[in-house]
C-alpha atoms as a PDB file:
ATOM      1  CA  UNK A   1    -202.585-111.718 -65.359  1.00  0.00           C
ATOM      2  CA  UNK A   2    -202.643-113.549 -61.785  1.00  0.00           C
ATOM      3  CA  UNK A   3    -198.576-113.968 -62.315  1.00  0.00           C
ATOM      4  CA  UNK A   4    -198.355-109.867 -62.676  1.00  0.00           C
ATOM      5  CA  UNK A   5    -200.680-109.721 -60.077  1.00  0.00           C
ATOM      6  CA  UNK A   6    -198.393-111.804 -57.678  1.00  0.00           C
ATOM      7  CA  UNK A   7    -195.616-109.828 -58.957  1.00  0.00           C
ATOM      8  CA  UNK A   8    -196.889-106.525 -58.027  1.00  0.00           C
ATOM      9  CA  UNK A   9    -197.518-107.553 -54.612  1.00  0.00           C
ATOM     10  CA  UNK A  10    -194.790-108.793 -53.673  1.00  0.00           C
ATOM     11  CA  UNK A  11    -192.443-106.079 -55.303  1.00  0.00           C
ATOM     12  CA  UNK A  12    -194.993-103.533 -52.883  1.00  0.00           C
ATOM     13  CA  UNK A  13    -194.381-106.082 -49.625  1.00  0.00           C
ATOM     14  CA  UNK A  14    -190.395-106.116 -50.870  1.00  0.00           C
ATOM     15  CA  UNK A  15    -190.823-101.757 -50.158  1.00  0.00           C
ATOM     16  CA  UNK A  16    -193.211-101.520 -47.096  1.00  0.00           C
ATOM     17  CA  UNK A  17    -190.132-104.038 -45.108  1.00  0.00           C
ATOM     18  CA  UNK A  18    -187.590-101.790 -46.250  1.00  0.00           C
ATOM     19  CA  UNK A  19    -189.999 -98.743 -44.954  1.00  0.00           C
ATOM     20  CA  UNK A  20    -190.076-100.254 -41.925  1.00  0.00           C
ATOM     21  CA  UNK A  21    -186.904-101.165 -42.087  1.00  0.00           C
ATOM     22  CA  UNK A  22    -185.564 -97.679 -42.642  1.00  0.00           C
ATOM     23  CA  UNK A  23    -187.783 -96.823 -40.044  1.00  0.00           C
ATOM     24  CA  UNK A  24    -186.659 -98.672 -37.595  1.00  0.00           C
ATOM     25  CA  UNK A  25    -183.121 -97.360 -37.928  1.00  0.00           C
ATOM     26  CA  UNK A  26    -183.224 -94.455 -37.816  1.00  0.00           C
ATOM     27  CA  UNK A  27    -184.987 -94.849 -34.368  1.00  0.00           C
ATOM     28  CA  UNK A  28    -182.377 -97.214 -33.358  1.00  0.00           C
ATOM     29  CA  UNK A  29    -179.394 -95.311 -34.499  1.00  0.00           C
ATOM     30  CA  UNK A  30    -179.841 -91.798 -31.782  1.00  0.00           C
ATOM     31  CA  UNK A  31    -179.623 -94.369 -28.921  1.00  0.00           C
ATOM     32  CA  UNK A  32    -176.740 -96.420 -30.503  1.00  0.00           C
ATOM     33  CA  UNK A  33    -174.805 -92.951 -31.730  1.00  0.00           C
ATOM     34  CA  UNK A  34    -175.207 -91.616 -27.817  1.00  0.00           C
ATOM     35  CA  UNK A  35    -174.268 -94.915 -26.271  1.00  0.00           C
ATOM     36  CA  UNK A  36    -171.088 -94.923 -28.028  1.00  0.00           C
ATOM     37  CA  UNK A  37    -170.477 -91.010 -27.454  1.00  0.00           C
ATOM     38  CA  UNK A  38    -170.689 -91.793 -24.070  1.00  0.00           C
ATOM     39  CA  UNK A  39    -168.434 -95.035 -23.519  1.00  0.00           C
ATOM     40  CA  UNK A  40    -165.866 -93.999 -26.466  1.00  0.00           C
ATOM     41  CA  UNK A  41    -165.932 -90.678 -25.894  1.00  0.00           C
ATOM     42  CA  UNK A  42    -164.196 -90.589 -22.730  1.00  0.00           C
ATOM     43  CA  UNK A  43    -161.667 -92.728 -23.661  1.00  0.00           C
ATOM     44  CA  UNK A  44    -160.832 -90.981 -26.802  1.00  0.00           C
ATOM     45  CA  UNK A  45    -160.194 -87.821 -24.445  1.00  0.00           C
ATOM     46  CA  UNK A  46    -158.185 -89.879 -21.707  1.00  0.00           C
ATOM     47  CA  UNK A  47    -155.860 -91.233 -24.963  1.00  0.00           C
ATOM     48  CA  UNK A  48    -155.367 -87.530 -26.307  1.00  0.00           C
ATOM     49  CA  UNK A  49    -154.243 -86.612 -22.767  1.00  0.00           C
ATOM     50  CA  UNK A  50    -152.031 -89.496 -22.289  1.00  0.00           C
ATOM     51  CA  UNK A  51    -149.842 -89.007 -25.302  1.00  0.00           C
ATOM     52  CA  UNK A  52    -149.785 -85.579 -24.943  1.00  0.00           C
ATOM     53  CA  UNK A  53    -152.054 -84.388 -27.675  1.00  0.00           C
ATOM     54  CA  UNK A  54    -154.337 -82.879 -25.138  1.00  0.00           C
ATOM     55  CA  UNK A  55    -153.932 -80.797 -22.033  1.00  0.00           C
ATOM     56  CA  UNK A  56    -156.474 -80.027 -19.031  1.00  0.00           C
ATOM     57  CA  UNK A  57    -153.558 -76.200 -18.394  1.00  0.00           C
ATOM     58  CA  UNK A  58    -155.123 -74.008 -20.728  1.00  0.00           C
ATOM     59  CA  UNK A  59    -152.736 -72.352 -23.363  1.00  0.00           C
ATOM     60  CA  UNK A  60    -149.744 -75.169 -22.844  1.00  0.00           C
ATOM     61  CA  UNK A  61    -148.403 -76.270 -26.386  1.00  0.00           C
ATOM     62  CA  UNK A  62    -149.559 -79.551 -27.085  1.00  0.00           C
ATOM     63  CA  UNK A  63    -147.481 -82.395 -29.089  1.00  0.00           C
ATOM     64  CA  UNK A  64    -147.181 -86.298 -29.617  1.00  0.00           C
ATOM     65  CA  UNK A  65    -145.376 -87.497 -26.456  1.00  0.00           C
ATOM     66  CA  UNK A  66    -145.166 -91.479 -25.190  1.00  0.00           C
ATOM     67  CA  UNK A  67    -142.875 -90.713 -22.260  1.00  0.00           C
ATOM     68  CA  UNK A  68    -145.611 -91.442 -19.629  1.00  0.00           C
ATOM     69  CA  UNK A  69    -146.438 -94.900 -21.050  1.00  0.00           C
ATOM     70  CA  UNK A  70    -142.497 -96.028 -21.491  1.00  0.00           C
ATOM     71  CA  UNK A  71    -142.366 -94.464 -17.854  1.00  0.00           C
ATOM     72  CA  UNK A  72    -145.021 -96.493 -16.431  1.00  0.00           C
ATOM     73  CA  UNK A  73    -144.701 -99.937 -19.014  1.00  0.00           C
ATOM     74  CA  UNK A  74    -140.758-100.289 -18.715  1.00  0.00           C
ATOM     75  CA  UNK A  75    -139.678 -97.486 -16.839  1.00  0.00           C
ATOM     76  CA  UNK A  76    -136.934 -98.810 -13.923  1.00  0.00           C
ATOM     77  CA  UNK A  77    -138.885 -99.605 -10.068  1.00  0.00           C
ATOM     78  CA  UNK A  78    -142.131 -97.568 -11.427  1.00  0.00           C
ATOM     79  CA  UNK A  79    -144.134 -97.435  -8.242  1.00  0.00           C
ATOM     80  CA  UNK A  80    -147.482 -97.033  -9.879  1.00  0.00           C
ATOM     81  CA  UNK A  81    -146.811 -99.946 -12.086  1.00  0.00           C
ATOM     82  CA  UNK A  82    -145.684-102.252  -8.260  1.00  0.00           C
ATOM     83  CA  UNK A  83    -148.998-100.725  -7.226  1.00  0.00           C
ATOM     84  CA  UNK A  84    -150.970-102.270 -10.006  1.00  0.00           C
ATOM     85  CA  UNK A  85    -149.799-105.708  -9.734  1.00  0.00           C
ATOM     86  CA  UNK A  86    -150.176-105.194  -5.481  1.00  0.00           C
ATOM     87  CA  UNK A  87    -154.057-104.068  -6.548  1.00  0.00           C
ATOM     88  CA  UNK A  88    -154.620-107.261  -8.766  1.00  0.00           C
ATOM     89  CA  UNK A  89    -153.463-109.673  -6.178  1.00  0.00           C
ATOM     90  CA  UNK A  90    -155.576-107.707  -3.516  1.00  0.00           C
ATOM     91  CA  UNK A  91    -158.281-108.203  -6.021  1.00  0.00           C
ATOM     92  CA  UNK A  92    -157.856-111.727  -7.340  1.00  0.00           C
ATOM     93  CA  UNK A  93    -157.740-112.498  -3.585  1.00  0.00           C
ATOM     94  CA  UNK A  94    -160.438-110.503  -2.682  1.00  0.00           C
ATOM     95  CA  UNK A  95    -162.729-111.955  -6.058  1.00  0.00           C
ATOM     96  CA  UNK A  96    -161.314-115.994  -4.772  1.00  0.00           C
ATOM     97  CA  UNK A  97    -162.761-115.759  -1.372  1.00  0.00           C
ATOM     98  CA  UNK A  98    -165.760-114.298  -2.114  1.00  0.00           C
ATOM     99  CA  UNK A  99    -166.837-116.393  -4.336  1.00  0.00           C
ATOM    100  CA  UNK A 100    -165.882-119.526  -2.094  1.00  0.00           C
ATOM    101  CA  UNK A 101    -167.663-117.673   1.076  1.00  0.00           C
ATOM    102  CA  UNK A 102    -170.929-117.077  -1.171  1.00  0.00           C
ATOM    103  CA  UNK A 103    -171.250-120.703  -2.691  1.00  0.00           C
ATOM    104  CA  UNK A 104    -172.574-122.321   0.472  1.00  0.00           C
ATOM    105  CA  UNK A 105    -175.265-118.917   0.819  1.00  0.00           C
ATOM    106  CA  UNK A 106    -176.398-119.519  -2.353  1.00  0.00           C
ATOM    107  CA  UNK A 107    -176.680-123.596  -1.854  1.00  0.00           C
ATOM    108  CA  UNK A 108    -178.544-123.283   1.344  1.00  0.00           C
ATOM    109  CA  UNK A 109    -180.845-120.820  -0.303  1.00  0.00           C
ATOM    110  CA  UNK A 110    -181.743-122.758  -3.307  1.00  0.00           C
ATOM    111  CA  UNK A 111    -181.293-126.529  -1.976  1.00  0.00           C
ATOM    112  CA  UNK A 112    -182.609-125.670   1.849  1.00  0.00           C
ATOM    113  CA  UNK A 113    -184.111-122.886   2.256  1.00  0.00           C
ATOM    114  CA  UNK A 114    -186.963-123.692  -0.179  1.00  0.00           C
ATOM    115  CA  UNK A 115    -190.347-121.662   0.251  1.00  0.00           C
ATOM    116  CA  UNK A 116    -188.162-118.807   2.500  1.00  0.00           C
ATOM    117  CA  UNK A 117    -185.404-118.532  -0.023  1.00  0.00           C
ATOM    118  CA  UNK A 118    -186.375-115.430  -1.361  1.00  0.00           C
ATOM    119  CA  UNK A 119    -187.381-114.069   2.042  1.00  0.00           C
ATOM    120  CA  UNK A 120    -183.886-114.948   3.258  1.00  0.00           C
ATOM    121  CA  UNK A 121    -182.458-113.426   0.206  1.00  0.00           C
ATOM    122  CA  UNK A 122    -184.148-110.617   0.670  1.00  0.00           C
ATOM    123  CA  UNK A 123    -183.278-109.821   4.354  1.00  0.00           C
ATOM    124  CA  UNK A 124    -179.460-111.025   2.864  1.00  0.00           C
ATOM    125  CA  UNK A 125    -179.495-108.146   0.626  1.00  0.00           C
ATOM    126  CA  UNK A 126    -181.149-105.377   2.592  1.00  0.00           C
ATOM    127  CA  UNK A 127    -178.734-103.558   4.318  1.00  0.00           C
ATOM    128  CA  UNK A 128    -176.622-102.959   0.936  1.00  0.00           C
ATOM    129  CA  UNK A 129    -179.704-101.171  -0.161  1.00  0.00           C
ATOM    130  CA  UNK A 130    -178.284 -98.454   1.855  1.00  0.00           C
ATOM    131  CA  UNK A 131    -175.324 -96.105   0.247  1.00  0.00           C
ATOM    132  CA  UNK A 132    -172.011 -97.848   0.317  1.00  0.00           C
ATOM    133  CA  UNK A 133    -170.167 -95.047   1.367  1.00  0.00           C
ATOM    134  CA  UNK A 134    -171.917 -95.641   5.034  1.00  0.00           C
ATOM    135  CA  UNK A 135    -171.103 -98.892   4.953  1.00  0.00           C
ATOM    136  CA  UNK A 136    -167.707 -98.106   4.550  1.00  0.00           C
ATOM    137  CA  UNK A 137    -167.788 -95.511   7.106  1.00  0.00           C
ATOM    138  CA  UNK A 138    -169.655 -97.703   9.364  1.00  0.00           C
ATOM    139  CA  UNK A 139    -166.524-100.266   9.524  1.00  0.00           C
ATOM    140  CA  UNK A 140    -164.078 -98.146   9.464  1.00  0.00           C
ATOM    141  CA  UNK A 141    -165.856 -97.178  13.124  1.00  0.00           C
ATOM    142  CA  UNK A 142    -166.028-100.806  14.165  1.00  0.00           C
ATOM    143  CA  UNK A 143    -162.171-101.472  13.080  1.00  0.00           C
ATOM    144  CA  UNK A 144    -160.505 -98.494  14.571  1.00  0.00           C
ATOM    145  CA  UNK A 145    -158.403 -98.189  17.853  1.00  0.00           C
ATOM    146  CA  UNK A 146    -161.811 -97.609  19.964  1.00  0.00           C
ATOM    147  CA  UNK A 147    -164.099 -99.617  17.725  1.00  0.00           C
ATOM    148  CA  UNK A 148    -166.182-102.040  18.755  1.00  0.00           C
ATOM    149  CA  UNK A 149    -163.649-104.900  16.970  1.00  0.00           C
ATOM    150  CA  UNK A 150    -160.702-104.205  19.474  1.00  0.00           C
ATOM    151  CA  UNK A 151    -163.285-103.445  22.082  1.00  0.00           C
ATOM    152  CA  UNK A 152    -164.607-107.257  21.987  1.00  0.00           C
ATOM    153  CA  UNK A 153    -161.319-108.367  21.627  1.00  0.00           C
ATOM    154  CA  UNK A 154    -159.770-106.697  24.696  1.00  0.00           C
ATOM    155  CA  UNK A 155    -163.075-108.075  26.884  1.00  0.00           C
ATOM    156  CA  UNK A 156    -162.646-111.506  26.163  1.00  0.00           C
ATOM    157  CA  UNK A 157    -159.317-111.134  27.471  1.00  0.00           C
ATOM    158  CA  UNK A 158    -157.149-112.172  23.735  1.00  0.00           C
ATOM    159  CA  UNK A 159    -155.179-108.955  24.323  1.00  0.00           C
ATOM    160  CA  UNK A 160    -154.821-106.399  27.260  1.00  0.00           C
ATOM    161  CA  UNK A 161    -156.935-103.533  28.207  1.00  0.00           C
ATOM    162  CA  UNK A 162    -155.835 -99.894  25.688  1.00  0.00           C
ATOM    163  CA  UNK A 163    -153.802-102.315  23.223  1.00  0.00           C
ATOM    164  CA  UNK A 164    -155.416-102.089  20.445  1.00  0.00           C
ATOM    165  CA  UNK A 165    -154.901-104.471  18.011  1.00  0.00           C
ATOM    166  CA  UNK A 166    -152.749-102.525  14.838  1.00  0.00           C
ATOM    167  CA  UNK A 167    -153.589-104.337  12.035  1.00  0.00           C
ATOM    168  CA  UNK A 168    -157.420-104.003  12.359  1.00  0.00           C
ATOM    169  CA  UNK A 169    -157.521-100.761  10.497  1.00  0.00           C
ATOM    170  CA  UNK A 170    -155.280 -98.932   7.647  1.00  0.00           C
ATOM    171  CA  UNK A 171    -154.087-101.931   6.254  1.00  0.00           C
ATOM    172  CA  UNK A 172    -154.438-104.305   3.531  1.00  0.00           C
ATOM    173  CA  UNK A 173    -156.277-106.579   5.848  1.00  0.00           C
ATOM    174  CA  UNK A 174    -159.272-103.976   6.833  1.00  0.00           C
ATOM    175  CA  UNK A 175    -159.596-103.054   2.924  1.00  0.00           C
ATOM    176  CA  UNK A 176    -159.889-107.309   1.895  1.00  0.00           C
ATOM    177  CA  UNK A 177    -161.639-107.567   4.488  1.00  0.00           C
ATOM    178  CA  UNK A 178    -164.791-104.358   4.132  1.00  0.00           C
ATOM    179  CA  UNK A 179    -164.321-105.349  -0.049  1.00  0.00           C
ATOM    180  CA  UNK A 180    -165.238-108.933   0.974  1.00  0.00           C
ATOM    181  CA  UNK A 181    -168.229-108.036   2.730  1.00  0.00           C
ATOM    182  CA  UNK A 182    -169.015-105.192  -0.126  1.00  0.00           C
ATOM    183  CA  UNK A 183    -169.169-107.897  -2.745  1.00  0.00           C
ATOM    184  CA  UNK A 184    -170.366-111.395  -1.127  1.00  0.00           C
ATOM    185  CA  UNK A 185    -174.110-110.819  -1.238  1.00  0.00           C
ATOM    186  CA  UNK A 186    -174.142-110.089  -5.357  1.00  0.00           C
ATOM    187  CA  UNK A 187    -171.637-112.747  -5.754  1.00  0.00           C
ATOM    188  CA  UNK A 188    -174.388-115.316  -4.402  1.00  0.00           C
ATOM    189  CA  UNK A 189    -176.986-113.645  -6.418  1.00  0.00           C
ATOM    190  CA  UNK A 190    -175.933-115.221 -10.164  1.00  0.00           C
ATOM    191  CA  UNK A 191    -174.682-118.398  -8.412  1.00  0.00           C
ATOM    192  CA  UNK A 192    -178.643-118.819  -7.106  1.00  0.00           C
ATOM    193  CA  UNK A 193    -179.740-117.883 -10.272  1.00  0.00           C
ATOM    194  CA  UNK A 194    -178.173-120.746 -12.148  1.00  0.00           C
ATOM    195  CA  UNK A 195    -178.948-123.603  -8.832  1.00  0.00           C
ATOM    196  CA  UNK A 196    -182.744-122.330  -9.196  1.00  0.00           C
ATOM    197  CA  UNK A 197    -182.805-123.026 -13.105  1.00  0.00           C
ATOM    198  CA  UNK A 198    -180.628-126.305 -12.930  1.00  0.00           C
ATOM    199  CA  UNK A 199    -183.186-129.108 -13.454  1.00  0.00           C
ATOM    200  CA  UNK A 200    -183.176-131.389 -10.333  1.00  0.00           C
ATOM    201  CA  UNK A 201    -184.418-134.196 -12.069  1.00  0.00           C
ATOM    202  CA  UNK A 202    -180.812-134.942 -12.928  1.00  0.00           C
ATOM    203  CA  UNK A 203    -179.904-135.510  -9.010  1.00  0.00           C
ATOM    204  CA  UNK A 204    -182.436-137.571  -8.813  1.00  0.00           C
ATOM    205  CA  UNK A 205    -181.293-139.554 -11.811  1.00  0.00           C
ATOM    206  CA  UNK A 206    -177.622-139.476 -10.165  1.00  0.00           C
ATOM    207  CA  UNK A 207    -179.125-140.628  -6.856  1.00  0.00           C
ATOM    208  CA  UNK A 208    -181.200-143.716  -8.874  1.00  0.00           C
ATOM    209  CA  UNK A 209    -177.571-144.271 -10.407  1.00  0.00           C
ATOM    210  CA  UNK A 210    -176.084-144.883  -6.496  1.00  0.00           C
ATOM    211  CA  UNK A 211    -174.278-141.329  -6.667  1.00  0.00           C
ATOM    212  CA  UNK A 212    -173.859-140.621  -2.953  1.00  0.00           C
ATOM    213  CA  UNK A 213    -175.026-136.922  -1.989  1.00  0.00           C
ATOM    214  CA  UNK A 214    -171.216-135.718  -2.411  1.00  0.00           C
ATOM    215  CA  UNK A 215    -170.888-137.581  -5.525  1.00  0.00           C
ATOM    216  CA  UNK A 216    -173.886-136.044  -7.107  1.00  0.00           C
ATOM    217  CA  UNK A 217    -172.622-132.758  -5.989  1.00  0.00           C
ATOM    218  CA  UNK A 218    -169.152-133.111  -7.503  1.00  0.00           C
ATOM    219  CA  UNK A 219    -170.329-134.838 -10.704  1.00  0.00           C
ATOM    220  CA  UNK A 220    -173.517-132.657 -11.215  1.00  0.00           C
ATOM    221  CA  UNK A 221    -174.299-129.567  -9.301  1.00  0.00           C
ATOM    222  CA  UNK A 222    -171.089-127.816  -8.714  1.00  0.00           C
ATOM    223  CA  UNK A 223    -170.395-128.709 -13.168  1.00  0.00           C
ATOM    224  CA  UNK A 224    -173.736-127.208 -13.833  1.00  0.00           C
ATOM    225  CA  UNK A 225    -172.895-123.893 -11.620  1.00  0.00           C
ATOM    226  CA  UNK A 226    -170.006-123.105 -12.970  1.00  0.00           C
ATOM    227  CA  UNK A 227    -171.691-120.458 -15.178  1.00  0.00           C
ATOM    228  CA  UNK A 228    -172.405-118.545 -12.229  1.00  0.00           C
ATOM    229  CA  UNK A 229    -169.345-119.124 -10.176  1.00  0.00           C
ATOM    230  CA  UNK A 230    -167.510-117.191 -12.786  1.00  0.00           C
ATOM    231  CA  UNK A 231    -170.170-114.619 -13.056  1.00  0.00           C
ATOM    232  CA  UNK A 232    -169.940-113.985  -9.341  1.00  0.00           C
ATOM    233  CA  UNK A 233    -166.057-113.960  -9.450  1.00  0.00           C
ATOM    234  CA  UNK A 234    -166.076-111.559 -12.146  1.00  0.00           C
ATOM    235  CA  UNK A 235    -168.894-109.658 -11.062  1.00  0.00           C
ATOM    236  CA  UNK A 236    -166.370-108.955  -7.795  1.00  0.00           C
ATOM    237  CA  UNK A 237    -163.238-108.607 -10.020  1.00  0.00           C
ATOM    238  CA  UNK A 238    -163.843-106.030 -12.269  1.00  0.00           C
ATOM    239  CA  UNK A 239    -165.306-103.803 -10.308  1.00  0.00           C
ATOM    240  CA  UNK A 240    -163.032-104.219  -7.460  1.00  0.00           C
ATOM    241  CA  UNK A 241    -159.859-103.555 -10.053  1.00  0.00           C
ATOM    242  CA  UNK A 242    -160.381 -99.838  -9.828  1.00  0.00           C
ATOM    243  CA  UNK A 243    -161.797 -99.422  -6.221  1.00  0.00           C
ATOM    244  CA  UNK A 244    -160.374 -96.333  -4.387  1.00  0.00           C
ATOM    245  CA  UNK A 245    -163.107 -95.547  -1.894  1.00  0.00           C
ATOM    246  CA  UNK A 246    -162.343 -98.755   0.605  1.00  0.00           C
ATOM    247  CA  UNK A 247    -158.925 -98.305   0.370  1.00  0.00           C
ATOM    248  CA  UNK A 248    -159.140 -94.099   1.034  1.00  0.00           C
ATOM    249  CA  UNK A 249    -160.869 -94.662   4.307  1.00  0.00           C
ATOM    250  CA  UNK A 250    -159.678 -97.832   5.687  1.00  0.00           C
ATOM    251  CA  UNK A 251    -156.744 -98.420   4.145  1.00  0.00           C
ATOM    252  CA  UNK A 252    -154.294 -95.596   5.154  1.00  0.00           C
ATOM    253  CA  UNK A 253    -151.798 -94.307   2.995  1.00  0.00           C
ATOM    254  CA  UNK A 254    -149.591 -97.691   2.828  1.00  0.00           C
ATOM    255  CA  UNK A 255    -152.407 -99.552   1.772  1.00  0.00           C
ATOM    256  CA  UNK A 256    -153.890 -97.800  -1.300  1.00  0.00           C
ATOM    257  CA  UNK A 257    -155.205 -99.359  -4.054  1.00  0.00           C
ATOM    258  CA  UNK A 258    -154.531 -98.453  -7.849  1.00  0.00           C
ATOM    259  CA  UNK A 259    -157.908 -96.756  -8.200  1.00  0.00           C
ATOM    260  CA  UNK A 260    -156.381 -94.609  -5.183  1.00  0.00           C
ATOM    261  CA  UNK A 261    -153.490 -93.477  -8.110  1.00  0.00           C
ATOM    262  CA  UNK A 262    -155.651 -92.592 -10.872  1.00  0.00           C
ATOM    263  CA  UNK A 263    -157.987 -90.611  -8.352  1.00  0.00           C
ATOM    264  CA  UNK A 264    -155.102 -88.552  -7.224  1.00  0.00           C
ATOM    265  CA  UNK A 265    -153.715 -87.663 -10.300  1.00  0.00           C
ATOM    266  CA  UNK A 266    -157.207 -86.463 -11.084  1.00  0.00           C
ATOM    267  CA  UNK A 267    -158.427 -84.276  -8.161  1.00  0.00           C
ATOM    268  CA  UNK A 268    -154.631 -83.431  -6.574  1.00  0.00           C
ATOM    269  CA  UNK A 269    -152.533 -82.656  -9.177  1.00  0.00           C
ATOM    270  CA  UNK A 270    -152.703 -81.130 -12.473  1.00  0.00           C
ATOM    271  CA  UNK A 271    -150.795 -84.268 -14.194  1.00  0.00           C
ATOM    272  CA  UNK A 272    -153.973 -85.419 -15.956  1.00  0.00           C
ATOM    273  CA  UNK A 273    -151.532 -87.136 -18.528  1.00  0.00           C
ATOM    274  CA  UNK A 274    -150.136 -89.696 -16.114  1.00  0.00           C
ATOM    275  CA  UNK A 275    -153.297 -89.759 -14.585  1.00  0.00           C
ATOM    276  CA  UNK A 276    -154.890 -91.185 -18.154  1.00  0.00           C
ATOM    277  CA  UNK A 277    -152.005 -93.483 -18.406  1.00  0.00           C
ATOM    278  CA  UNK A 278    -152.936 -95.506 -15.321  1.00  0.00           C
ATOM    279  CA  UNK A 279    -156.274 -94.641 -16.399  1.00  0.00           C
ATOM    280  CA  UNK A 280    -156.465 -96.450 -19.677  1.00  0.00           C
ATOM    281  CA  UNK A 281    -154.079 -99.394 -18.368  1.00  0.00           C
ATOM    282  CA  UNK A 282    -156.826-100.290 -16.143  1.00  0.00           C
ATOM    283  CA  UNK A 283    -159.315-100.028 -18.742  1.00  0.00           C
ATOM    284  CA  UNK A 284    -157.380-102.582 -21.104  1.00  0.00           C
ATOM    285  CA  UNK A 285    -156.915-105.145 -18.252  1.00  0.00           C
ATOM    286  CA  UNK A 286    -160.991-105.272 -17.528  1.00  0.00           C
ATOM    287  CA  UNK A 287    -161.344-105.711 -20.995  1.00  0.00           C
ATOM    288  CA  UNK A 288    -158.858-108.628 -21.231  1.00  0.00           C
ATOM    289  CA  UNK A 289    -160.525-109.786 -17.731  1.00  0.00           C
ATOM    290  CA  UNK A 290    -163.769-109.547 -19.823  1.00  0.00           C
ATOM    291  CA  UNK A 291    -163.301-110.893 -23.037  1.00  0.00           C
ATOM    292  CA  UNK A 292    -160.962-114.155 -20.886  1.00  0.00           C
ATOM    293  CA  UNK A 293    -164.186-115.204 -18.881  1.00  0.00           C
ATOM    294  CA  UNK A 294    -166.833-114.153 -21.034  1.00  0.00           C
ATOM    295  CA  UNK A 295    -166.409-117.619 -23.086  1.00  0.00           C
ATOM    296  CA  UNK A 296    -167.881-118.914 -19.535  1.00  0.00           C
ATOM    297  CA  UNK A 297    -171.099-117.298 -19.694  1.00  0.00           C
ATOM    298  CA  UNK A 298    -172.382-118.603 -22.214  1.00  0.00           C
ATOM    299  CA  UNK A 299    -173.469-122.204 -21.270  1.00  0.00           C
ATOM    300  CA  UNK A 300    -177.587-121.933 -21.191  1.00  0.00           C
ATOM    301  CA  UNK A 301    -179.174-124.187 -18.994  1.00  0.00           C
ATOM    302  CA  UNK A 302    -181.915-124.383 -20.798  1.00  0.00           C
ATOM    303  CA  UNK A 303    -180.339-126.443 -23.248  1.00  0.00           C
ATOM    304  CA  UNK A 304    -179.608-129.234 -19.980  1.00  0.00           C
ATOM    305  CA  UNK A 305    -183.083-129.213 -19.269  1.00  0.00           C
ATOM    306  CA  UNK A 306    -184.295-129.490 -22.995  1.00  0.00           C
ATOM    307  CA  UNK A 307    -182.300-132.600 -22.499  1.00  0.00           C
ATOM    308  CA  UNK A 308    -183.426-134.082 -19.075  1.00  0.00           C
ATOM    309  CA  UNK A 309    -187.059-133.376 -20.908  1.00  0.00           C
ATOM    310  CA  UNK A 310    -186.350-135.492 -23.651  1.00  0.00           C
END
């Protein structure tokens, strides 16, 4: 009698979990369906209109056509395709020193700036709290011809009154250098992060050890941040792959960027097709970007200072 009794219960526990199992997705799944509406949609549409199967002229005839990709993949001195791999060095050069310029911030905010560090982080960060379009703006004022740039230049005497120095603005120069100061305060952010969490009872075992300051540095800190010195490089990267603002205002028309393509294609002509081409390219390389370094953000530290406990 007890044994059916046990039996019984656990056959009505066994359908209340799968109630509330049931329950729970079918909650879940409205989110999950929109979600994926939303990111695959799009790129369902920009495929259709890049093969041809889709067209933004109303009543053109519609049919299977790969010309634009063979144009763009292997087609002979493509421009667009020179002004991808021109983008990605901008960008990989762009992503480098960033993420070089930020590693001291974030070391002298965790390591030295103690109680203030989030006061000085703080005050780092609070001028990008305003839009980024007026930043850009804003520099592309202090790098032109009669900005204030070429205006301290000329008083300290490095060049002669009314001679502006050319390379300031509208080149690849002004758009490195208004992405580098876009980008350096967020790259510091994850790179603080992981310093804060890193347990600094392993310096102090490395200085008991007689690991110099530099030593302990090379052999501990810097390993132990690499998690988020590739977070803060490709936190910069991918973004930065399909920038076309920056390079639109300061950039000038020999210095656009590939974002600067696809945006054309989208708002000045009615080639939508060649336009989704370059589109989707760029959406395959921040995936491969993505998938390469995500394998590097997945050390926990947590697991390092499980260890230093025991």
């Amino acid at each position: 009698m007890a044994g059916g009794q046990e039996l019984l219960t656990e056959t009505l526990a066994g359908r209340s979990s799968r109630r509330i199992g049931v329950g729970r997705g079918v909650f879940v799944l409205p989110p999950i369906l929109l979600v994926l509406l939303l990111l695959v949609g799009p790129l369902v549409l920009l495929f259709l209109y890049s093969v041809g199967l889709r067209s933004n002229i109303p009543g053109t005839a519609t049919s299977f056509d790969g010309s634009n990709w063979k144009s763009f993949l292997t087609g002979p001195s493509n421009p667009f395709r020179a002004q991808f791999f021109h983008s990605l060095l901008i960008t990989v050069l762009v992503s480098v020193a960033a993420t070089v310029a930020a590693y001291p911030l974030a070391y002298f905010l965790s390591f030295t700036a103690r109680k203030h560090r989030y006061t000085l982080l703080l005050l780092l960060l609070a001028p990008f709290f305003t839009s980024y379009l007026l930043r850009v703006i804003a520099w592309q004022i202090i790098l032109n011809e009669q900005g204030v740039a070429n205006w301290l230049i000329q008083a300290v005497g490095l060049r002669p009154q009314g001679d502006a120095v050319p390379w300031l603005i509208y080149s690849n120069f002004a758009v490195a250098l208004v992405l580098f100061y876009s980008w350096i305060p967020f790259v510091a952010l994850p790179i603080f992060a992981v310093l804060e969490n890193m347990d600094r009872r392993l310096l102090e075992a490395a200085e008991d050890l007689g690991a110099s300051r530099l030593t302990a540095f090379l052999r501990v800190t810097l390993p132990l941040s690499v998690p988020g010195i590739i977070a803060g490089f490709v936190f910069v990267l991918i973004p930065t792959t399909g920038e076309f603002i920056t390079p639109l205002l300061v950039g000038g028309q020999d210095s656009q960027l590939f974002g600067n393509a696809i945006q054309s294609f989208f708002t000045s002509t009615l080639d939508w097709s060649y336009g989704s081409v370059l589109a989707l390219t760029l959406v395959v390389v921040v995936l491969l970007l993505t998938l390469a370094f995500g394998r590097f953000l997945t050390t926990d530290l947590r697991a390092t200072r499980t260890g230093g406990d025991g």
